[in-house]
N, C-alpha and C. Protein backbone atom coordinates (compact mmCIF):
# COMPACT_ATOMS: atom_id res chain seq x y z
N UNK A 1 106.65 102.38 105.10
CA UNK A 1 105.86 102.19 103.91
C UNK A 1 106.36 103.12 102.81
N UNK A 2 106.89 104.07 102.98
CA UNK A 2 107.38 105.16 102.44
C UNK A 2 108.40 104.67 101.68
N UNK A 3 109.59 104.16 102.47
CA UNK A 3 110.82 103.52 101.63
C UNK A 3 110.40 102.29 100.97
N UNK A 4 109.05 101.71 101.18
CA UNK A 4 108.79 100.23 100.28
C UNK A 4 108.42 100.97 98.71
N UNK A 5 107.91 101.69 98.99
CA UNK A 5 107.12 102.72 97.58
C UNK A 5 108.06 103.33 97.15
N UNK A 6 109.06 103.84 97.72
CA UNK A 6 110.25 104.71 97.04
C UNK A 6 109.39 105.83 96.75
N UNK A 7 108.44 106.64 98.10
CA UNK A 7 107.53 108.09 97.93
C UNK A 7 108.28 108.91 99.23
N UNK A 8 108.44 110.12 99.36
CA UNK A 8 108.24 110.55 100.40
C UNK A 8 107.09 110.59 101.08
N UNK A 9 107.28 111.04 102.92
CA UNK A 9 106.16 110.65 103.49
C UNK A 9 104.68 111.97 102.70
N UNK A 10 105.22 113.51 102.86
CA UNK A 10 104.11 113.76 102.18
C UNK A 10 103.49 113.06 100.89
N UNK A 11 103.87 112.80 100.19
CA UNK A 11 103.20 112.21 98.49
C UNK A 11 102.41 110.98 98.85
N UNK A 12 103.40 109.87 99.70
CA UNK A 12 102.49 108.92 100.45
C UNK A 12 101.23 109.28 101.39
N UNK A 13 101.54 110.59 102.29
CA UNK A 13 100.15 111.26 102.73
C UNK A 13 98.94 111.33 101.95
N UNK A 14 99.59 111.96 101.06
CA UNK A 14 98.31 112.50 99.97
C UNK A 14 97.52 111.35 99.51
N UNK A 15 98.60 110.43 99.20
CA UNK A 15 97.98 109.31 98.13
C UNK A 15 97.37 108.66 98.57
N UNK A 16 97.18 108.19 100.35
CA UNK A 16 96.62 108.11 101.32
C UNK A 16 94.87 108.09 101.49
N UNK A 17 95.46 109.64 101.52
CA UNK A 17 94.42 110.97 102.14
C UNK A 17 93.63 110.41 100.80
N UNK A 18 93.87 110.24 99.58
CA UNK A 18 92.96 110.21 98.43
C UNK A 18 92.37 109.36 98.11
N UNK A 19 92.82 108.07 98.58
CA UNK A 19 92.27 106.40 98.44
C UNK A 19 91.44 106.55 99.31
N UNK A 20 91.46 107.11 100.93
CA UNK A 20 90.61 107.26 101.81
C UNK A 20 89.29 108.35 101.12
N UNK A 21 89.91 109.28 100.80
CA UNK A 21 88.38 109.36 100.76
C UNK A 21 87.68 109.39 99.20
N UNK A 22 87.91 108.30 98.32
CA UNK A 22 87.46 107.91 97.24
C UNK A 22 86.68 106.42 98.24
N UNK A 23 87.03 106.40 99.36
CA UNK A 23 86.48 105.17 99.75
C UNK A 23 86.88 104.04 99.10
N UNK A 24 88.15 103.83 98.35
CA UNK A 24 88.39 102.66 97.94
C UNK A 24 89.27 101.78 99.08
N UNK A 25 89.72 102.36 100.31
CA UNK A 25 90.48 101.60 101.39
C UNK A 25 90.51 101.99 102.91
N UNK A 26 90.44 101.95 103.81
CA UNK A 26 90.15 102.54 105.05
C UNK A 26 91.36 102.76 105.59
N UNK A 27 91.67 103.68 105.95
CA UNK A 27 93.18 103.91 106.50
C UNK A 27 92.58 104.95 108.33
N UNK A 28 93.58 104.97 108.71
CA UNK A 28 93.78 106.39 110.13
C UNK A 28 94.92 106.46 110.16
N UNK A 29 95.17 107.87 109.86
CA UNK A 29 96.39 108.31 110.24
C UNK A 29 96.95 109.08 111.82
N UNK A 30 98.15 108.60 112.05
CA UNK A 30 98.28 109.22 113.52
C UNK A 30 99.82 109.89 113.35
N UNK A 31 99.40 111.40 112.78
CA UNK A 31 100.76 112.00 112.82
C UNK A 31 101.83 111.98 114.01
N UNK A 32 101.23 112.12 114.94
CA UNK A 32 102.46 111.74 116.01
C UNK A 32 103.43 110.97 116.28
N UNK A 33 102.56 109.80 116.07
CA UNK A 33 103.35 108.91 115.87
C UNK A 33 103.76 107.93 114.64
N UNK A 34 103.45 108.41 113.56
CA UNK A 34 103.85 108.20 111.85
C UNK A 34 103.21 106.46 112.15
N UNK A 35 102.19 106.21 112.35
CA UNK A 35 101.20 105.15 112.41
C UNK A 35 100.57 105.17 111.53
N UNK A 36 99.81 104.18 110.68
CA UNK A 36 99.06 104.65 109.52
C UNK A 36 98.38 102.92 109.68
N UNK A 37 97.21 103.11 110.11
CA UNK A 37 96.02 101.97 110.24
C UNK A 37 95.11 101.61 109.12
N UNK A 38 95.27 100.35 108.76
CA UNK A 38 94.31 100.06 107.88
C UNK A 38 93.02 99.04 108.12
N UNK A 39 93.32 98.79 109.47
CA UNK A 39 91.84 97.84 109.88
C UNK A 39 91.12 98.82 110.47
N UNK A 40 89.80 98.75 109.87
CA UNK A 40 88.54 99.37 110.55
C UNK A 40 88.30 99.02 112.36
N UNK A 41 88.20 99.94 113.07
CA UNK A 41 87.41 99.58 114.42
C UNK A 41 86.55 98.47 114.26
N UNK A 42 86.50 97.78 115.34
CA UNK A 42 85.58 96.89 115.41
C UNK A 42 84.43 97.45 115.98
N UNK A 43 83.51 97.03 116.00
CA UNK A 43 82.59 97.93 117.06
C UNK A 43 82.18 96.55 118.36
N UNK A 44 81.51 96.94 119.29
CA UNK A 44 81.88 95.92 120.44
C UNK A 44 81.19 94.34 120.35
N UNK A 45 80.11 94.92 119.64
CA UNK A 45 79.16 93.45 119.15
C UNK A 45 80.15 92.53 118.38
N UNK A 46 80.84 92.98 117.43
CA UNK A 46 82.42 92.01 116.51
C UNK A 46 83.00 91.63 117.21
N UNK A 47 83.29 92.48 118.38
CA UNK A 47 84.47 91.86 119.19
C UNK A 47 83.79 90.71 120.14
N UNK A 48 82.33 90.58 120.44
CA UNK A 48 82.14 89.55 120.98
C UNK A 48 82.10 88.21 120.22
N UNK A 49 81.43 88.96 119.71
CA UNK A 49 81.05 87.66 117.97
C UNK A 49 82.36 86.81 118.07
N UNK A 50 83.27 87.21 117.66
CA UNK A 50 84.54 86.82 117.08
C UNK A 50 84.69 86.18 118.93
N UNK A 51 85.01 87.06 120.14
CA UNK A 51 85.34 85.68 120.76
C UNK A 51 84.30 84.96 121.02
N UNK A 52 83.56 84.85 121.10
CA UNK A 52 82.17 83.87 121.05
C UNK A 52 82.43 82.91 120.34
N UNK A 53 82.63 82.86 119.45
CA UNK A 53 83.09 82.07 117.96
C UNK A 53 84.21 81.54 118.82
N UNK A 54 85.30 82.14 118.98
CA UNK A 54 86.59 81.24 119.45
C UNK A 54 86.57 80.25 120.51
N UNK A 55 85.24 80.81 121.52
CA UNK A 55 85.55 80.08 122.81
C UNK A 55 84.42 79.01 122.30
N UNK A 56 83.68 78.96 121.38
CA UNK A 56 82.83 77.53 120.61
C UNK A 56 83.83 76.75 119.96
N UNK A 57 84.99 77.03 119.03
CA UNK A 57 86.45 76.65 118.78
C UNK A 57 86.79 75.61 119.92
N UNK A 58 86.79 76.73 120.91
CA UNK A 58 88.18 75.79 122.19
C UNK A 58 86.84 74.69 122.95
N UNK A 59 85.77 75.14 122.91
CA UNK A 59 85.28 74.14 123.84
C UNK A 59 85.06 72.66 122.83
N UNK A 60 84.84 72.71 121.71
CA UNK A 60 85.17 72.01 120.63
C UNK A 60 85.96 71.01 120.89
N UNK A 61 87.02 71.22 120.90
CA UNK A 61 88.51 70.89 120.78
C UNK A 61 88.66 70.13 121.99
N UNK A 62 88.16 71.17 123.18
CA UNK A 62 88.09 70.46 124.53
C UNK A 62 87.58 68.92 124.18
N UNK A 63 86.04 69.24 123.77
CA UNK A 63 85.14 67.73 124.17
C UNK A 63 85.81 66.92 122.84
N UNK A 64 86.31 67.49 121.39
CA UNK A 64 87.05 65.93 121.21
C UNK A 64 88.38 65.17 121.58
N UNK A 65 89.23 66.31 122.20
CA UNK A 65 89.74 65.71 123.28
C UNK A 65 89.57 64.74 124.16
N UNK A 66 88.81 65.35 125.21
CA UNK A 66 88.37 64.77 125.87
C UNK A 66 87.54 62.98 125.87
N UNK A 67 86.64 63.43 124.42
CA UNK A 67 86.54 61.64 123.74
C UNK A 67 87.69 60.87 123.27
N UNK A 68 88.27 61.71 122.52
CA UNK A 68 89.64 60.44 122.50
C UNK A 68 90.30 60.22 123.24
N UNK A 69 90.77 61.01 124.85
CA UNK A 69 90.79 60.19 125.86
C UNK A 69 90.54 59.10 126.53
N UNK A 70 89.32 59.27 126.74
CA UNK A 70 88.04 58.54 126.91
C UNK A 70 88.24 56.79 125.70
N UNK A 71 88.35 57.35 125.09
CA UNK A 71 88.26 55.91 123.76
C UNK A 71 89.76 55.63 124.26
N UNK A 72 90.84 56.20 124.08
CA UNK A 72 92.09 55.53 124.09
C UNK A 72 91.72 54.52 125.70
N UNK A 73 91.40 55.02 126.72
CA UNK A 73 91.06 54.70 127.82
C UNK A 73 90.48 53.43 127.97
N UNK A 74 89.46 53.28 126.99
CA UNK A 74 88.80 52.25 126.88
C UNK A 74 89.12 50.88 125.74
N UNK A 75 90.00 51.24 124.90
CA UNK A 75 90.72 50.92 124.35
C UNK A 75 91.78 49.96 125.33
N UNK A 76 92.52 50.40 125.97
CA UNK A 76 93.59 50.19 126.68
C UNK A 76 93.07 49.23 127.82
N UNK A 77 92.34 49.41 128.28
CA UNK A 77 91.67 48.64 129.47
C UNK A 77 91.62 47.13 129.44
């Protein structure tokens, strides 16, 4: 991110460190490993939500599947 900005990594730190806590963007930084996160944690209730939501998606998909099977089937007969 550093070479996209044309900053070094401190100045990019800072500028960082300052958006974070003006609260205009959510970042985590992980010096160790020069990681720099910008999605918030989910907390565990989101993470069901969201697959909850997906597996209503696939079962979806399943049963109109499954009818146009069914119709081609009967169709064909």
């Amino acid at each position: 991110m550093a070479q996209l900005l044309g900053l070094e990594w401190p100045r990019l730190e800072q500028e960082i460190s300052s958006m974070v806590s003006d609260s205009s963007v959510y970042a985590k930084i992980d010096r160790p490993k020069d990681i720099v996160r910008f999605a918030a944690a989910k907390t565990s209730e989101a993470i069901l939500t969201d697959w909850a939501s997906d597996i209503d998606k696939l079962l979806h998909l399943v049963e109109t599947t499954t009818h146009l099977i069914h119709k081609e089937n009967m169709t064909a007969a």
